[in-house]
C-alpha atoms as a PDB file:
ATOM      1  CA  UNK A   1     115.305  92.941  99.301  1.00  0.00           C
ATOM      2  CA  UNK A   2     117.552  89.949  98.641  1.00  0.00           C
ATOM      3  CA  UNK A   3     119.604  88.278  95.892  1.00  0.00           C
ATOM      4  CA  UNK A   4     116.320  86.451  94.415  1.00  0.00           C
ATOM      5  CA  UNK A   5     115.731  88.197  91.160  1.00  0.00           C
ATOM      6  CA  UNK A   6     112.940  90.964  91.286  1.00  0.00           C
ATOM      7  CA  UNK A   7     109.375  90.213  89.501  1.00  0.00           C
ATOM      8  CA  UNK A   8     109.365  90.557  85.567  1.00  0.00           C
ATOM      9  CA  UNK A   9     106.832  92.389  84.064  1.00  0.00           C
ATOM     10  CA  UNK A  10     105.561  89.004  82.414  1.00  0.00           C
ATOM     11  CA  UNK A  11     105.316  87.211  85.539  1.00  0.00           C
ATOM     12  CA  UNK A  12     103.282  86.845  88.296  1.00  0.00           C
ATOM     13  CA  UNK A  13     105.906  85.150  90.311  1.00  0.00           C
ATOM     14  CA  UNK A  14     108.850  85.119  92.458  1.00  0.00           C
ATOM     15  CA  UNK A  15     110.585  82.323  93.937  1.00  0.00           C
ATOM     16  CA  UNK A  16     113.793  81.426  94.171  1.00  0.00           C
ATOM     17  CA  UNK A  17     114.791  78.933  91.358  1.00  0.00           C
ATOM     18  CA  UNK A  18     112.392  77.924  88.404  1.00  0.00           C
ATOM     19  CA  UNK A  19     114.874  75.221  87.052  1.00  0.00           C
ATOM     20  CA  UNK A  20     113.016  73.123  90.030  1.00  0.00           C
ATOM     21  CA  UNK A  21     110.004  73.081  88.768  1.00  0.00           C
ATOM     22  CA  UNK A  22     110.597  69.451  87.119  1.00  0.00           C
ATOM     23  CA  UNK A  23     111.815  67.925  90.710  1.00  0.00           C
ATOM     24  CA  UNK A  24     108.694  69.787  92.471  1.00  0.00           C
ATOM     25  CA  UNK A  25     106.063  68.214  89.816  1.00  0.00           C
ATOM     26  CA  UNK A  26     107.920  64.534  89.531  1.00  0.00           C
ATOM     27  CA  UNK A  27     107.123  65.143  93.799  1.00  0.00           C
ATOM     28  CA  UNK A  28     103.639  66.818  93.723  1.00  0.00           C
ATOM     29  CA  UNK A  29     102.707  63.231  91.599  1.00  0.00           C
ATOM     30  CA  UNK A  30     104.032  61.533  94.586  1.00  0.00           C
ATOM     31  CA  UNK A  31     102.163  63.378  97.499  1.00  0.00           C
ATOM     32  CA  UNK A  32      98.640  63.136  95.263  1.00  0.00           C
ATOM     33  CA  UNK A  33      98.958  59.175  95.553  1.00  0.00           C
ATOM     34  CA  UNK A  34      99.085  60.019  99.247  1.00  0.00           C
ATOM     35  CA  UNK A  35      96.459  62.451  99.472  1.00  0.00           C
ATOM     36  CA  UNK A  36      93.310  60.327  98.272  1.00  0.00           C
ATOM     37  CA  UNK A  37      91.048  62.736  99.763  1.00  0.00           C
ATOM     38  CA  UNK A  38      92.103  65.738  98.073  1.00  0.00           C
ATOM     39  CA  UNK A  39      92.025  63.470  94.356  1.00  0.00           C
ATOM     40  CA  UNK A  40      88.894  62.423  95.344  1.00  0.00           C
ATOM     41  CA  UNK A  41      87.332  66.364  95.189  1.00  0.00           C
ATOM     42  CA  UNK A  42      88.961  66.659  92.165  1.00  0.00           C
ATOM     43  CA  UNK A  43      87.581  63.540  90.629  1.00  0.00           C
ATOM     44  CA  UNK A  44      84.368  64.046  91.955  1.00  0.00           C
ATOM     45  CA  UNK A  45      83.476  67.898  91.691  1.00  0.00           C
ATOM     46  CA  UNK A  46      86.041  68.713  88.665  1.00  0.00           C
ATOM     47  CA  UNK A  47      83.739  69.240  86.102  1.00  0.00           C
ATOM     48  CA  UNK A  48      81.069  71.188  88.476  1.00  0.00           C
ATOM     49  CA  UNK A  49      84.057  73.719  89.373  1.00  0.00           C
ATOM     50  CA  UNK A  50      82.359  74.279  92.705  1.00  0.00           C
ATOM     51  CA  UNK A  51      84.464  76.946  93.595  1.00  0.00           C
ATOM     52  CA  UNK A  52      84.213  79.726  90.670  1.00  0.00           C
ATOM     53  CA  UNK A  53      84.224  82.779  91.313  1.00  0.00           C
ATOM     54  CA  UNK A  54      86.286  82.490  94.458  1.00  0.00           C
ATOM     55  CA  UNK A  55      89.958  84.532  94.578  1.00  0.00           C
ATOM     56  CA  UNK A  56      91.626  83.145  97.323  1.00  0.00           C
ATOM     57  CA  UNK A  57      94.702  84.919  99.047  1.00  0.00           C
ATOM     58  CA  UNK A  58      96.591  81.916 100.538  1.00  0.00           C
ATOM     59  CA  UNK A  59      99.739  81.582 103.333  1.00  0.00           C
ATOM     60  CA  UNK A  60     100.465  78.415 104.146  1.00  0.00           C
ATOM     61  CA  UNK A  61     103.858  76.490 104.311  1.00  0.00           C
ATOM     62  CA  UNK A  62     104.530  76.614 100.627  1.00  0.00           C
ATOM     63  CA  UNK A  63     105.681  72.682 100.961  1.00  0.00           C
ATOM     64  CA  UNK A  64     104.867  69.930  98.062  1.00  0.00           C
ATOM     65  CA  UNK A  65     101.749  68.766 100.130  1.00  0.00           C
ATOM     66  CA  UNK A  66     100.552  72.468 100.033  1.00  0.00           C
ATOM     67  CA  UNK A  67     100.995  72.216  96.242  1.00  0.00           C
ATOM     68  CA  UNK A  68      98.558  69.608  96.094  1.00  0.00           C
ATOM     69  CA  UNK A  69      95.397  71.773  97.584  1.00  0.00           C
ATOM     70  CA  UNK A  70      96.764  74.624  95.811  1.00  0.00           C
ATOM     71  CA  UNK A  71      95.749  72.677  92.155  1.00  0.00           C
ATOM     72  CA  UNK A  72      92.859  71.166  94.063  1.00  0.00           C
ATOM     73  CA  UNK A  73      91.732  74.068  94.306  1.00  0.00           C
ATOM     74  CA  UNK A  74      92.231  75.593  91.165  1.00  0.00           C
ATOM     75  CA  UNK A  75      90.774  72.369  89.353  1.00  0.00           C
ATOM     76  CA  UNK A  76      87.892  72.886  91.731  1.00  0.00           C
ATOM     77  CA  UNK A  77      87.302  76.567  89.732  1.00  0.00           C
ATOM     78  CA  UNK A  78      88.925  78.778  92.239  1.00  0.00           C
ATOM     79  CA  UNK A  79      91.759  80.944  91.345  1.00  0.00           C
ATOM     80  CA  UNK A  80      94.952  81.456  93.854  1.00  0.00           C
ATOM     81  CA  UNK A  81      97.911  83.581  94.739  1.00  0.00           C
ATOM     82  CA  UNK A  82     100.234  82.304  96.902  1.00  0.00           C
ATOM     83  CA  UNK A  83     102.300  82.631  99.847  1.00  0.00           C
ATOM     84  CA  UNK A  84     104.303  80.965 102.636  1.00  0.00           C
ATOM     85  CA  UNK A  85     103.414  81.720 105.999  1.00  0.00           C
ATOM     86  CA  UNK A  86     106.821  80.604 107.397  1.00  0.00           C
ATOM     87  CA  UNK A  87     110.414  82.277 106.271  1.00  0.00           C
ATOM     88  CA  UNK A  88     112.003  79.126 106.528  1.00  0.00           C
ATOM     89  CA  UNK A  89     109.596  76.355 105.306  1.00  0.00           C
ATOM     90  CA  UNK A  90     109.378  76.888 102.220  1.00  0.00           C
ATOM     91  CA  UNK A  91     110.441  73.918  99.842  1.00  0.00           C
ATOM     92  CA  UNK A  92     111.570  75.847  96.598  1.00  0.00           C
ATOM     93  CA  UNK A  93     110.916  73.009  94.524  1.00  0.00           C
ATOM     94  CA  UNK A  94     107.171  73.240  95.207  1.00  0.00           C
ATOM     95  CA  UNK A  95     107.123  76.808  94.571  1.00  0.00           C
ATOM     96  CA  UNK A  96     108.813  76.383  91.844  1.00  0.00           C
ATOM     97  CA  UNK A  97     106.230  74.010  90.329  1.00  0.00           C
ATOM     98  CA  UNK A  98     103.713  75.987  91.284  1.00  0.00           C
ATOM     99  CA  UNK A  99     105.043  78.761  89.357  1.00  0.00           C
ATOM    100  CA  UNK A 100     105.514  76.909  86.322  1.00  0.00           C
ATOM    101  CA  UNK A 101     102.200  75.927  86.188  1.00  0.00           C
ATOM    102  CA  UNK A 102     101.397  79.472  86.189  1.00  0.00           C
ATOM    103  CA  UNK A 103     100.130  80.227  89.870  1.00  0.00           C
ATOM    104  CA  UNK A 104     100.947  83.306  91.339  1.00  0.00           C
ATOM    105  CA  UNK A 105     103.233  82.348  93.999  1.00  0.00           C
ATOM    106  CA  UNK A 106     105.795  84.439  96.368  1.00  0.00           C
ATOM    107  CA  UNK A 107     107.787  82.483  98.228  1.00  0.00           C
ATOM    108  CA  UNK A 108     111.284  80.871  99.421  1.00  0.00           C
ATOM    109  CA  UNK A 109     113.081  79.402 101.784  1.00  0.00           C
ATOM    110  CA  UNK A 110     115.134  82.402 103.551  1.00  0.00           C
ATOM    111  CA  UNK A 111     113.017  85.385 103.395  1.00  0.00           C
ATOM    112  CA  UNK A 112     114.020  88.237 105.383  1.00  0.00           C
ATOM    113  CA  UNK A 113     110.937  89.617 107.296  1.00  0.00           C
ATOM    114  CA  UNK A 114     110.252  92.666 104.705  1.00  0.00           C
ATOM    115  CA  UNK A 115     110.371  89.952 102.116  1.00  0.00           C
ATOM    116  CA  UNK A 116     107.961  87.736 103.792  1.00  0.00           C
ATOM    117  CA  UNK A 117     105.652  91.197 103.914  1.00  0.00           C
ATOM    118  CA  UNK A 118     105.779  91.636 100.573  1.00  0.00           C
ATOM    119  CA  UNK A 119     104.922  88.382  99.299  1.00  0.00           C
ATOM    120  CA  UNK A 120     101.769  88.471 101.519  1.00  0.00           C
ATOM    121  CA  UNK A 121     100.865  91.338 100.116  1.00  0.00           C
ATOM    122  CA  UNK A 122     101.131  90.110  96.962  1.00  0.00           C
ATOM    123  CA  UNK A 123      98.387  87.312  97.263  1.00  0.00           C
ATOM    124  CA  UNK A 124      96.568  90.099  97.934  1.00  0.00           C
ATOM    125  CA  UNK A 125      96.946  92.847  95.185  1.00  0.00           C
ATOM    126  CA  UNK A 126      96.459  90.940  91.834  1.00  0.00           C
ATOM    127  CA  UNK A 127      96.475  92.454  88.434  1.00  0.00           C
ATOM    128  CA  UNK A 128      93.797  94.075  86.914  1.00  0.00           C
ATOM    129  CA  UNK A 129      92.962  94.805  90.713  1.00  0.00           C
ATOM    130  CA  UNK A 130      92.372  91.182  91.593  1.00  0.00           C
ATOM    131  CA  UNK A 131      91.362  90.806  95.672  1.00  0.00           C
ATOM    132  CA  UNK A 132      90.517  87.745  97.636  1.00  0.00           C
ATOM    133  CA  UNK A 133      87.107  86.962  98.545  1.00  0.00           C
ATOM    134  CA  UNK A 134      88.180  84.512 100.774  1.00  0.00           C
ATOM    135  CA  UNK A 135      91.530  83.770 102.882  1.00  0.00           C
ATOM    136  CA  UNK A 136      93.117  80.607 103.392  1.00  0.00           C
ATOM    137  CA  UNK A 137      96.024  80.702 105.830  1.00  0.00           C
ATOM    138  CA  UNK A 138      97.811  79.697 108.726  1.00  0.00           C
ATOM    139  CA  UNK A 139      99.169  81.868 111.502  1.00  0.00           C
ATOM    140  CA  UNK A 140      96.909  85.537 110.823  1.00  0.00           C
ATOM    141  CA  UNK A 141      99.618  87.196 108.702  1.00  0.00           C
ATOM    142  CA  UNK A 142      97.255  87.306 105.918  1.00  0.00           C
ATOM    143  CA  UNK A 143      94.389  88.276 107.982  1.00  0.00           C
ATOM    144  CA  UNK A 144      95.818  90.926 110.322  1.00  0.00           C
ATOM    145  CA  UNK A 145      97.573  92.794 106.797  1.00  0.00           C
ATOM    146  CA  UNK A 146      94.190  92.668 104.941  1.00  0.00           C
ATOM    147  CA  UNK A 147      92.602  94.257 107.833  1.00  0.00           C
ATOM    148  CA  UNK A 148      95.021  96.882 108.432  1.00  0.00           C
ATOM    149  CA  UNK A 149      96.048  97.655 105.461  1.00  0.00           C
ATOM    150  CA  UNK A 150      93.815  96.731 102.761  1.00  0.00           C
ATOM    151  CA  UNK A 151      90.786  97.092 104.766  1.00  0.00           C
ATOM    152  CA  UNK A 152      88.009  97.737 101.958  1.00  0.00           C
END
């Protein structure tokens, strides 16, 4: 594994640098104003929580813009664990946010391949034996490891 500190027992996390959080959410405020579509579902279907019950196992470019479907989604009733599906798109400051905010994310920019591995398979063992009932992703990591690997 790398230099990026291993999970703590008390968190459901790992990312490169939390001190970023602040930059990532002073960001996330930005994209939303540019995302009308996305605020809109929250506005609208907040307080319905449409989506709860659903545990979804994402990997997609952990980026600021991803940030904002990631707490649509959770304000929407759903809960997440994250991942990047790209070793070197990952915008720390994003994941950082995320992680602040207490979402189970594992990602930053740099992974080594194993690394990568491992954080997918973290969105998809949870604690208390947490597991997706649906998949959100982009490129069939996610996919092709569930099916191989975790495939009850």
């Amino acid at each position: 594994m790398s230099s990026i500190a291993p999970v703590q027992a008390d968190q459901d996390y790992r990312i490169a640098d939390l001190s970023l959080a602040e930059w990532g959410r002073k960001e996330i405020v930005i994209a939303e104003s540019e995302m009308p579509g996305l605020m809109a579902l929250r506005e609208e279907y907040g307080a319905e929580q449409p989506l709860k019950g659903a545990r979804i196992a994402g990997c997609l470019h952990m980026t600021i813009q991803t940030a904002v479907l990631i707490e649509t989604l959770t304000a929407l009733g759903a809960q997440v664990r994250w991942s990047s599906c790209n070793i070197f798109s990952t915008q720390d400051h994003a994941a950082a946010a995320m992680a602040a905010a207490g979402i189970p994310v594992f990602a930053w920019k740099g992974e080594t391949e194993e690394e990568a591995e491992w954080c997918i398979e973290q969105t998809i063992i949870g604690p208390d034996g947490w597991r997706p009932n649906l998949i959100l992703e982009d490129g069939g990591d996610l996919t092709l490891m569930m099916h191989q690997q975790f495939p009850e």
